[in-house]
Protein backbone atom coordinates (compact mmCIF):
# COMPACT_ATOMS: atom_id res chain seq x y z
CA UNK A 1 -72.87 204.37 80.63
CA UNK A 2 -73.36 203.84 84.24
CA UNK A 3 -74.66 200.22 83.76
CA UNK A 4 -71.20 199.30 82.10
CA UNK A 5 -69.02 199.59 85.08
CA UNK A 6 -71.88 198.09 87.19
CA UNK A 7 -71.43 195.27 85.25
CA UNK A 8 -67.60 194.94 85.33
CA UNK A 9 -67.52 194.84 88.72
CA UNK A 10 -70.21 192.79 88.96
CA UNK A 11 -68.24 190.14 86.66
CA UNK A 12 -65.14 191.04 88.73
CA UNK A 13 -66.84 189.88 91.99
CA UNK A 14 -68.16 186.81 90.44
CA UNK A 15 -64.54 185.88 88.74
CA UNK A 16 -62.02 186.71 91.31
CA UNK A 17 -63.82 184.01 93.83
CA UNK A 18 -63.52 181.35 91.60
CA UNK A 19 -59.84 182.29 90.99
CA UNK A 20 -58.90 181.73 94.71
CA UNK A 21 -61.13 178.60 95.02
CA UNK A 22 -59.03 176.55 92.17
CA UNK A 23 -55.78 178.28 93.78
CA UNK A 24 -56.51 177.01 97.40
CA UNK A 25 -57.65 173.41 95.28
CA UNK A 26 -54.29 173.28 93.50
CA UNK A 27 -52.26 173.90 96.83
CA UNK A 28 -54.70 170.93 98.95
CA UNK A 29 -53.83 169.02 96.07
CA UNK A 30 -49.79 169.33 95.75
CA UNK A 31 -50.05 168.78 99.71
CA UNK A 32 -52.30 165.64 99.61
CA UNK A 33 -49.73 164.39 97.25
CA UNK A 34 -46.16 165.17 98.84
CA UNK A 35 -48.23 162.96 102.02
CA UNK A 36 -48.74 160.63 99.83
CA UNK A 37 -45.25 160.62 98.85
CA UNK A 38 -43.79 160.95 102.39
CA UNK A 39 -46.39 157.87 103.50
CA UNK A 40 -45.44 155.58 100.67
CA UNK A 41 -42.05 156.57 99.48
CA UNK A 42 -43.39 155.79 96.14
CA UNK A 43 -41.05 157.97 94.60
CA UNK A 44 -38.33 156.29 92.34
CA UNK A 45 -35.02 155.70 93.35
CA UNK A 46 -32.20 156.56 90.70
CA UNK A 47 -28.71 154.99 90.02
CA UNK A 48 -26.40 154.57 92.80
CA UNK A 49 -23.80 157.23 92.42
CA UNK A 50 -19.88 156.58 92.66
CA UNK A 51 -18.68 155.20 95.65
CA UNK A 52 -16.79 158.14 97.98
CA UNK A 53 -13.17 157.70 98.70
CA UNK A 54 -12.15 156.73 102.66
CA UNK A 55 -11.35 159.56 105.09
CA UNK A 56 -8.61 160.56 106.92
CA UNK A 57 -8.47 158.75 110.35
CA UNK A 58 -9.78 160.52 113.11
CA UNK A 59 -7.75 161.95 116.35
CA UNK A 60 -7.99 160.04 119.18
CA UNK A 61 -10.85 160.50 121.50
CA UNK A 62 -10.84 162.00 125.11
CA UNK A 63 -9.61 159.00 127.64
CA UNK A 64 -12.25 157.51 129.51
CA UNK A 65 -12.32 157.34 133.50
CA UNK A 66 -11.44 154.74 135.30
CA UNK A 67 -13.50 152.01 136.65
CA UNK A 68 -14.52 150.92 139.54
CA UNK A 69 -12.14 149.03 141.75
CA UNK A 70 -13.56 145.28 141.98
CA UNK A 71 -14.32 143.45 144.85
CA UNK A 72 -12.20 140.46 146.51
CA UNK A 73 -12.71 137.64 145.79
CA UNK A 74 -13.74 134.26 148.34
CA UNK A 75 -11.31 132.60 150.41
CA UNK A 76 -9.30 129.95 148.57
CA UNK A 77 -9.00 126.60 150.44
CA UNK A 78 -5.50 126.00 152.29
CA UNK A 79 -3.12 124.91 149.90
CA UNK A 80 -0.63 121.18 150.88
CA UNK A 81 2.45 121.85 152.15
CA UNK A 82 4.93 120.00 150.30
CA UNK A 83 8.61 119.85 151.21
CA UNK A 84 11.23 118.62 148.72
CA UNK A 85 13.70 116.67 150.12
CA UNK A 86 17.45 116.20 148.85
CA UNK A 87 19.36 113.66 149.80
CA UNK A 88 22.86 112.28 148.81
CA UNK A 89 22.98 108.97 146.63
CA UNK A 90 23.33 105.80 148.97
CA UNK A 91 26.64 105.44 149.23
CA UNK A 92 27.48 101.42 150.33
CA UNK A 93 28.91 101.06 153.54
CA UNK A 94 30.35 97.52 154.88
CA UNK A 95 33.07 95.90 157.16
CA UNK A 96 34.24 92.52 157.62
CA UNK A 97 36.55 91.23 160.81
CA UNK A 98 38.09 87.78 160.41
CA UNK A 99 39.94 85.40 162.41
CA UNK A 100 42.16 82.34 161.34
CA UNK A 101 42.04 79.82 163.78
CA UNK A 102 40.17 81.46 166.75
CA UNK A 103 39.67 78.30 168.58
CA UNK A 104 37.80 79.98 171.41
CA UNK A 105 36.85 77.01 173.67
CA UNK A 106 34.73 79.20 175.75
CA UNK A 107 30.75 78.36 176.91
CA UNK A 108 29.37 81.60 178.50
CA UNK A 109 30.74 84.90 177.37
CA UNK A 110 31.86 87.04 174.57
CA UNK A 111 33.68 85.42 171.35
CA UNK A 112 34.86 88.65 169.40
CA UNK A 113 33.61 92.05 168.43
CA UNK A 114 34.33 94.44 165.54
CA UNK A 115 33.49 98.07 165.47
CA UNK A 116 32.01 99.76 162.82
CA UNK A 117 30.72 103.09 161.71
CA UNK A 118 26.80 103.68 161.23
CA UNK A 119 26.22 106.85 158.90
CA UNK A 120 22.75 106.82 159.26
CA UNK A 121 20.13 106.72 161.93
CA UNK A 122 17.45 105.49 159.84
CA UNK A 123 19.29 102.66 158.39
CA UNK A 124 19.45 98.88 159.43
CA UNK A 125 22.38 96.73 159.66
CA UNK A 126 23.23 93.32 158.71
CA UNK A 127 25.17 91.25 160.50
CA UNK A 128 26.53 88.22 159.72
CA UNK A 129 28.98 85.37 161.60
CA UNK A 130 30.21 82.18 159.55
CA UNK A 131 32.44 80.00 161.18
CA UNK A 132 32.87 76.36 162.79
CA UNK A 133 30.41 75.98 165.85
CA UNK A 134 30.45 72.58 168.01
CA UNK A 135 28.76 71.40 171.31
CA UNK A 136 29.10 67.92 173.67
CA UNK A 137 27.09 67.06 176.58
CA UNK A 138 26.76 63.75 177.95
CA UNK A 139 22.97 64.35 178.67
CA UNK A 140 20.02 67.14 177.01
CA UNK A 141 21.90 70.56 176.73
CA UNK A 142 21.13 73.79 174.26
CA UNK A 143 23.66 76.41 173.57
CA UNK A 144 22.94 79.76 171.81
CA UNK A 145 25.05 81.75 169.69
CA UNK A 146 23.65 85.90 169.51
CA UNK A 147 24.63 89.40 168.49
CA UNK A 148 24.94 91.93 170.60
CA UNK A 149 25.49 95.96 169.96
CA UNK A 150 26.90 98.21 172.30
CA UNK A 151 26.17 95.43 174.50
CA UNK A 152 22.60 95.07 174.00
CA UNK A 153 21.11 92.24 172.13
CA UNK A 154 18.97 93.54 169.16
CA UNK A 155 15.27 95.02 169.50
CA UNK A 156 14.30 95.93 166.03
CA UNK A 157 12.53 93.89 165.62
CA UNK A 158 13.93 90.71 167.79
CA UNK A 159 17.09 89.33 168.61
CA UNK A 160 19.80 87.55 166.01
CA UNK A 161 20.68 84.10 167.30
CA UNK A 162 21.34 80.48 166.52
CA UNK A 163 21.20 77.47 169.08
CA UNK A 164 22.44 73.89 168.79
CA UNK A 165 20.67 71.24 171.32
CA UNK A 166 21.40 67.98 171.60
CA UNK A 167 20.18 65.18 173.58
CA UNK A 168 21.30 61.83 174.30
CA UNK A 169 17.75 60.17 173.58
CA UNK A 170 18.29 56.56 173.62
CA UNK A 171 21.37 54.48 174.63
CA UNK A 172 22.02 53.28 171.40
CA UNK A 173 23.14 57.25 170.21
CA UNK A 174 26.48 58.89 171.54
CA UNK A 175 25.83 62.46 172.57
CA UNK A 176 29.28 63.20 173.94
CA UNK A 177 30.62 62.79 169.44
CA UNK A 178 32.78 65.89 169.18
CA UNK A 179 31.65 67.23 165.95
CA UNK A 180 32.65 70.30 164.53
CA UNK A 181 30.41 72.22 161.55
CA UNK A 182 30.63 75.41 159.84
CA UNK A 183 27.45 77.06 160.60
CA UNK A 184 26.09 81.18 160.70
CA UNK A 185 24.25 83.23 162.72
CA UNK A 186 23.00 86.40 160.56
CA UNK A 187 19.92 88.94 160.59
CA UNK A 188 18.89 92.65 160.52
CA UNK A 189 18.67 94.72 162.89
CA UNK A 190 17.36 98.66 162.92
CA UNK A 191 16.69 101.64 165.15
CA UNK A 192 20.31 101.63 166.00
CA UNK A 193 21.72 105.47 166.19
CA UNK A 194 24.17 106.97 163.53
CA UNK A 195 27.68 106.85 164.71
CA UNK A 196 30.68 104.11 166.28
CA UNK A 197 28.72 100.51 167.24
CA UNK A 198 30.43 97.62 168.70
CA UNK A 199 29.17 94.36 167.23
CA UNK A 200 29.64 91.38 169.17
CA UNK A 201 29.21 87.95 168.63
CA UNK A 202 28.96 85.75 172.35
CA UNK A 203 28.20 82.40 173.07
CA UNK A 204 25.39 81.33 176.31
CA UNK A 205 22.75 78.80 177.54
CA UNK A 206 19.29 78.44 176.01
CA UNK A 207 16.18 78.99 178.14
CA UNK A 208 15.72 76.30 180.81
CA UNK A 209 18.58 74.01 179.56
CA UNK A 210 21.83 73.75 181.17
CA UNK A 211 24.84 74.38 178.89
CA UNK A 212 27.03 71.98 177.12
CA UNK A 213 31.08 71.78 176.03
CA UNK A 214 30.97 74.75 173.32
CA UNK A 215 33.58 75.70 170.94
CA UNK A 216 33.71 78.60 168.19
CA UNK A 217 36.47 78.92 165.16
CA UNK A 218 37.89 75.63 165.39
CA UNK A 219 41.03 74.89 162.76
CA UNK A 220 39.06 77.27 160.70
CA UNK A 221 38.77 81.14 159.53
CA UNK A 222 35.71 82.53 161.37
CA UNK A 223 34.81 86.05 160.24
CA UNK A 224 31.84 88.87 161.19
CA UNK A 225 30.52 91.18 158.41
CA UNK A 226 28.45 94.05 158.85
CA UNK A 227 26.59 96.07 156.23
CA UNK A 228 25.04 98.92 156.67
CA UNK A 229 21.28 98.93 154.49
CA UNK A 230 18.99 101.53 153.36
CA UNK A 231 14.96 101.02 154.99
């Protein structure tokens, strides 16, 4: 009787070993294979389930803080200065002074004059003189025929003249024929100043010839226009 339980727990010490050895086998096992799961993601992947419905919007999120202040930038370059300038349509402005019959018989001196009114100060004027001019000499003599304003002969650029000269030149020709033509003396003339101007037309001797007989305006209307002209 004392054998048997000798025996039992013999067979007890012999089974209960081999109990926890295929225990601690099963449990390397399931762990080898949930690595080899996790390594390979061999597992399979079911059906895609039913697409969620859209949330409510969110609140709005905490402002940010401001930036930094930027820098200035380079110097620019220095800009053109342009200036518009307005000025009043040119408006014409002319005269005319005319004389019937002016039969001035005079050889050195002023003829007539007419006055006009320059608006500008950066205009030019024209002048103009038509009438019947005539000179008689019994030898070589030149006479000249010349604006002046204010008195002054023209400087802008040169003066406004005309000149008859005759000469006898051979026995055969008459120098002393009294013949009377309708002739002109007319030009521009500019950097006169804005305001009253006193045109003149005179009569004198050409350099280094004595005057003749002159006459100006014979049986004849004689007349000065002026016109004042934008540069």
């Amino acid at each position: 009787m004392r054998s048997l339980p000798v025996c039992l727990f013999i067979c007890l010490g012999l089974i209960l070993p081999l109990c926890g050895t295929e225990k601690a086998k099963e449990r390397n096992a399931r762990q080898k294979d949930a690595e080899f799961i996790d390594k390979y993601n061999t597992c399979l992947q079911g059906p895609p389930g039913v697409q969620g419905r859209d949330g409510n919007p969110g609140v709005n999120g905490i402002p940010g803080t401001p930036g930094i202040p930027g820098r200035d930038g380079m110097k620019g370059e220095k800009g053109e200065c342009i200036t518009e300038r307005f000025e009043e349509p040119w408006r014409p402005n002319f005269k005319q002074c005319a004389w019937n019959s002016l039969n001035y018989g005079i050889d050195l001196g002023k003829i007539a004059d007419c006055t006009f009114t320059k608006l500008r100060s950066d205009s030019a004027l024209r002048v103009l003189f038509s009438g019947s001019l005539r000179l008689k000499c019994k030898s070589a003599c030149c006479q000249r025929w010349y604006f002046t304003f204010n008195g002054a002969e023209c400087t802008g650029p040169l003066p406004i003249e005309s000149i008859i000269y005759l000469d006898q030149g051979s026995p055969e020709l008459n120098s002393t024929i009294n013949m009377h033509r309708t002739s002109s003396v007319e030009g521009l003339c500019e950097g006169i100043h804005a305001g009253l101007v006193d045109v003149g037309i005179w009569v004198g001797t050409c350099a280094d010839y004595p005057h003749g007989d002159a006459s100006t305006g014979w049986n004849s209307v004689s007349r000065v226009i002026i016109e004042e002209l934008p540069k």
